[in-house]
PDB file of N, CA and C in Angstrom:
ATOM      1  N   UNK A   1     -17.943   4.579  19.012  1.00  0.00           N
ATOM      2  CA  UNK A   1     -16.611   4.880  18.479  1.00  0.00           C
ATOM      3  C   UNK A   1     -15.779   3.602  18.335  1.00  0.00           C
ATOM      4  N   UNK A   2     -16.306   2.755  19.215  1.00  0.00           N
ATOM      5  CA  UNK A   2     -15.048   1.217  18.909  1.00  0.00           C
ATOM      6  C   UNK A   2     -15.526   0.639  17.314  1.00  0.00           C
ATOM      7  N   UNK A   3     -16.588   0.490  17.354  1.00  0.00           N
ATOM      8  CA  UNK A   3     -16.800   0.068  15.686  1.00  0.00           C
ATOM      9  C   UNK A   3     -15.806   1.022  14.303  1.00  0.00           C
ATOM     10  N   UNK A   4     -16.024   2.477  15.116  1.00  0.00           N
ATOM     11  CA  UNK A   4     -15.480   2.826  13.932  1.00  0.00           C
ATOM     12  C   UNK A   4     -13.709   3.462  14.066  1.00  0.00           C
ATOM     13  N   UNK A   5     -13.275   2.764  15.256  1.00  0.00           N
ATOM     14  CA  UNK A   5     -11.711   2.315  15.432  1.00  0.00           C
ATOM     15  C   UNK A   5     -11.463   1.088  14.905  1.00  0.00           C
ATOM     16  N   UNK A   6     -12.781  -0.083  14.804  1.00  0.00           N
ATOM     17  CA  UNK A   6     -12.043  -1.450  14.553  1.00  0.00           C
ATOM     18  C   UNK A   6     -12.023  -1.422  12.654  1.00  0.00           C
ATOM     19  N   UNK A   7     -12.875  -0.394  12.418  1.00  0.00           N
ATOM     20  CA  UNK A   7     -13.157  -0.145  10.787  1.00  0.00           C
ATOM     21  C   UNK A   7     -11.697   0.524  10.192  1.00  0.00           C
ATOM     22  N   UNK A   8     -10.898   1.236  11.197  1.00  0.00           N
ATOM     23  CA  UNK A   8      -9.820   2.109  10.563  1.00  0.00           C
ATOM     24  C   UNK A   8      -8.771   1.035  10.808  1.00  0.00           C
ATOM     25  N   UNK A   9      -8.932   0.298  11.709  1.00  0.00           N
ATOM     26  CA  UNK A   9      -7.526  -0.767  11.825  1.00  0.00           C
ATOM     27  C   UNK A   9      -7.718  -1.959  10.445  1.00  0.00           C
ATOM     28  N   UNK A  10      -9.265  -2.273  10.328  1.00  0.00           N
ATOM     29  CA  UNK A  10      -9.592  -2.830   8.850  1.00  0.00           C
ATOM     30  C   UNK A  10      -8.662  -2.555   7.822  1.00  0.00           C
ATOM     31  N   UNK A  11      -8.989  -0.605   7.957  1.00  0.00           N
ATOM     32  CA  UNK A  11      -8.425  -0.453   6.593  1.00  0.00           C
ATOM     33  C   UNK A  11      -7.089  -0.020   6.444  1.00  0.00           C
ATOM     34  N   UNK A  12      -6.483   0.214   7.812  1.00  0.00           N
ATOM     35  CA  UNK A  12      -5.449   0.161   8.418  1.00  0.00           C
ATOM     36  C   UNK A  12      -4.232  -1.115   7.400  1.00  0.00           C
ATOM     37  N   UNK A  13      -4.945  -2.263   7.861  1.00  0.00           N
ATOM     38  CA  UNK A  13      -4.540  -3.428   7.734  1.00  0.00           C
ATOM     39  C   UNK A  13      -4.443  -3.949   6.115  1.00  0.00           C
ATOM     40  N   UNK A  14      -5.421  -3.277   5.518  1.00  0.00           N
ATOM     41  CA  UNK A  14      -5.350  -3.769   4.037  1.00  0.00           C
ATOM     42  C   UNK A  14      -4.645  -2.874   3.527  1.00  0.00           C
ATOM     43  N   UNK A  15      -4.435  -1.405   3.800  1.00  0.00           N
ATOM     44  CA  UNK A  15      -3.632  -0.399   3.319  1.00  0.00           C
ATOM     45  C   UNK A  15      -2.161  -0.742   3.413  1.00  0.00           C
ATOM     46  N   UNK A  16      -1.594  -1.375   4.559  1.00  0.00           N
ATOM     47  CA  UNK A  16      -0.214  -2.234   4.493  1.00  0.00           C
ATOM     48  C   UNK A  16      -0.444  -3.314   3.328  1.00  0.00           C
ATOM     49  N   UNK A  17      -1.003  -4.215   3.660  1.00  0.00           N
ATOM     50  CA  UNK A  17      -0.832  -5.642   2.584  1.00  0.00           C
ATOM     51  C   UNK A  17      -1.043  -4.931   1.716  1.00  0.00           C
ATOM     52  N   UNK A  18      -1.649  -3.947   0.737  1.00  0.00           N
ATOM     53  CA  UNK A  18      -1.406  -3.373  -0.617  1.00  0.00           C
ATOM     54  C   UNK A  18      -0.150  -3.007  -0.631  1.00  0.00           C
ATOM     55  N   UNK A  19       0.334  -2.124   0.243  1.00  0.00           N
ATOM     56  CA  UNK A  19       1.282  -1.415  -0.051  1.00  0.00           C
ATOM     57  C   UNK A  19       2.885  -2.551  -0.072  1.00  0.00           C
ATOM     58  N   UNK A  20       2.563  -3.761   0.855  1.00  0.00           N
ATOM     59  CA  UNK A  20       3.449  -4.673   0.658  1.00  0.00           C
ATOM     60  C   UNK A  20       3.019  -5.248  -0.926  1.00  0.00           C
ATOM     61  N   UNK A  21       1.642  -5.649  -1.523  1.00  0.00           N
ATOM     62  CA  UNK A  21       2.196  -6.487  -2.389  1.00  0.00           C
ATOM     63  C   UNK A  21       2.161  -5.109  -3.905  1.00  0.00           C
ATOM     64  N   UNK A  22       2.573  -3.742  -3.437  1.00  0.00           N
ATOM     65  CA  UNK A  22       2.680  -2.933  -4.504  1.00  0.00           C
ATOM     66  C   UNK A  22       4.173  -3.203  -4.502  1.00  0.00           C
ATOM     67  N   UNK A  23       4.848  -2.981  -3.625  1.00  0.00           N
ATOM     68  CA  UNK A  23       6.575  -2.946  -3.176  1.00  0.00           C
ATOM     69  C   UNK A  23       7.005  -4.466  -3.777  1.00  0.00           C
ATOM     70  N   UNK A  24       6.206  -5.445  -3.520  1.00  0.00           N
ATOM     71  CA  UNK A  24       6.622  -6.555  -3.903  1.00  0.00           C
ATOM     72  C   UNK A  24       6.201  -6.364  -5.832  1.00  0.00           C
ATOM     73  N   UNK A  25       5.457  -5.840  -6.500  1.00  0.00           N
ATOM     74  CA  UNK A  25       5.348  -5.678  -7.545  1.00  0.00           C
ATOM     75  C   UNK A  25       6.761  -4.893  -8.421  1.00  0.00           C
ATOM     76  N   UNK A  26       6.469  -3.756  -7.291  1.00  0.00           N
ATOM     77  CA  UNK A  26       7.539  -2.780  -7.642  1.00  0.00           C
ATOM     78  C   UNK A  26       8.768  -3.426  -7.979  1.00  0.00           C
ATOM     79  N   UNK A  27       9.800  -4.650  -7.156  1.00  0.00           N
ATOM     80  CA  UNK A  27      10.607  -5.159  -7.128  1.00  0.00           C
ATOM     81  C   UNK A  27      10.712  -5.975  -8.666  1.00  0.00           C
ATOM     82  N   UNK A  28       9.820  -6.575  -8.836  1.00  0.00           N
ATOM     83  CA  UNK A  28       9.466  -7.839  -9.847  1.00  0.00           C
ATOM     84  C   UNK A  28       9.594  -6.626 -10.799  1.00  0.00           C
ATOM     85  N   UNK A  29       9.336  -5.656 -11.060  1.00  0.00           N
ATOM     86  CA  UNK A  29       9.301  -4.412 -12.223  1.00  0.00           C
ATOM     87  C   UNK A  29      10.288  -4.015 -12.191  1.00  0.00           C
ATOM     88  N   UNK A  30      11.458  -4.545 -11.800  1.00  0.00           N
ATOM     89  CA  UNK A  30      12.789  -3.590 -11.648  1.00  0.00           C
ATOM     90  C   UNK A  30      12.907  -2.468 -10.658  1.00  0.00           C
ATOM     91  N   UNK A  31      12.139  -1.823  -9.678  1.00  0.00           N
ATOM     92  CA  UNK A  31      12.187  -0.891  -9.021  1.00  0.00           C
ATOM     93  C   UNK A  31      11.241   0.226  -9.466  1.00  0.00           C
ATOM     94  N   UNK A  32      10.383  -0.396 -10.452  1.00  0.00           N
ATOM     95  CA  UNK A  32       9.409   0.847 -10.840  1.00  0.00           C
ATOM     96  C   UNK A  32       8.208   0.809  -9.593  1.00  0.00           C
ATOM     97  N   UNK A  33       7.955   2.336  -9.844  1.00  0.00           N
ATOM     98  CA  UNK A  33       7.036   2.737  -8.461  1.00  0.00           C
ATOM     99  C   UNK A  33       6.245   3.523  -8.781  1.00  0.00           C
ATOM    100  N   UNK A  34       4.737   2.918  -8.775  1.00  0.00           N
ATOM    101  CA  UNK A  34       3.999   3.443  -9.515  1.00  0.00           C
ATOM    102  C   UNK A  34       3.560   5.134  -8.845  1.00  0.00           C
ATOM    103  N   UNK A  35       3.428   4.600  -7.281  1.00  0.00           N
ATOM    104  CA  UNK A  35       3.726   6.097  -6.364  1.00  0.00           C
ATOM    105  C   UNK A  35       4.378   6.810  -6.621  1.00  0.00           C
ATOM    106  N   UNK A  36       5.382   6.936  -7.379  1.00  0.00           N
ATOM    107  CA  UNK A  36       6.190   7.877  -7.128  1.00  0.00           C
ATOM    108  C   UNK A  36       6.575   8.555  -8.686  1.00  0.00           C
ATOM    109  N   UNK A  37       5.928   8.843  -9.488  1.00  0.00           N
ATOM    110  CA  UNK A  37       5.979   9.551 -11.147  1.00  0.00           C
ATOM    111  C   UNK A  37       7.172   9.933 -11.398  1.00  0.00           C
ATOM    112  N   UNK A  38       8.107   9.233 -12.373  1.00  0.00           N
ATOM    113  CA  UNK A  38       9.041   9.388 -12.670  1.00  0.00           C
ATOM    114  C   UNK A  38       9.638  10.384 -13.743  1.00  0.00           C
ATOM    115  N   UNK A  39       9.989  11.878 -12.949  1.00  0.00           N
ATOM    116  CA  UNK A  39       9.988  13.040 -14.026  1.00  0.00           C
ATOM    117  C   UNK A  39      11.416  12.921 -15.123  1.00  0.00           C
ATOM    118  N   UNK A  40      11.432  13.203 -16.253  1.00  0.00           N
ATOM    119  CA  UNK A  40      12.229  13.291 -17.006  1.00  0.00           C
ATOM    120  C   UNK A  40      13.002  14.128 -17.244  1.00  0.00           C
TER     121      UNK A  40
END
């Protein structure tokens, strides 16, 4: 089970840094968010 705790903190860890350099995208786009579908 430790291998596959150190595998979820892995993806743990890259799932933040995406989500930071999506937010950091988001910003540079004016506040567009690709998460979040913008209804009309």
């Amino acid at each position: 089970m430790g291998m596959k705790k150190k595998g979820l903190e892995i993806l743990a860890k890259i799932a933040s840094n995406a989500a930071k350099r999506a937010e950091g995208r988001a910003s540079e786009w004016g506040g567009y968010q690709p998460k979040r579908p913008v209804r009309k």
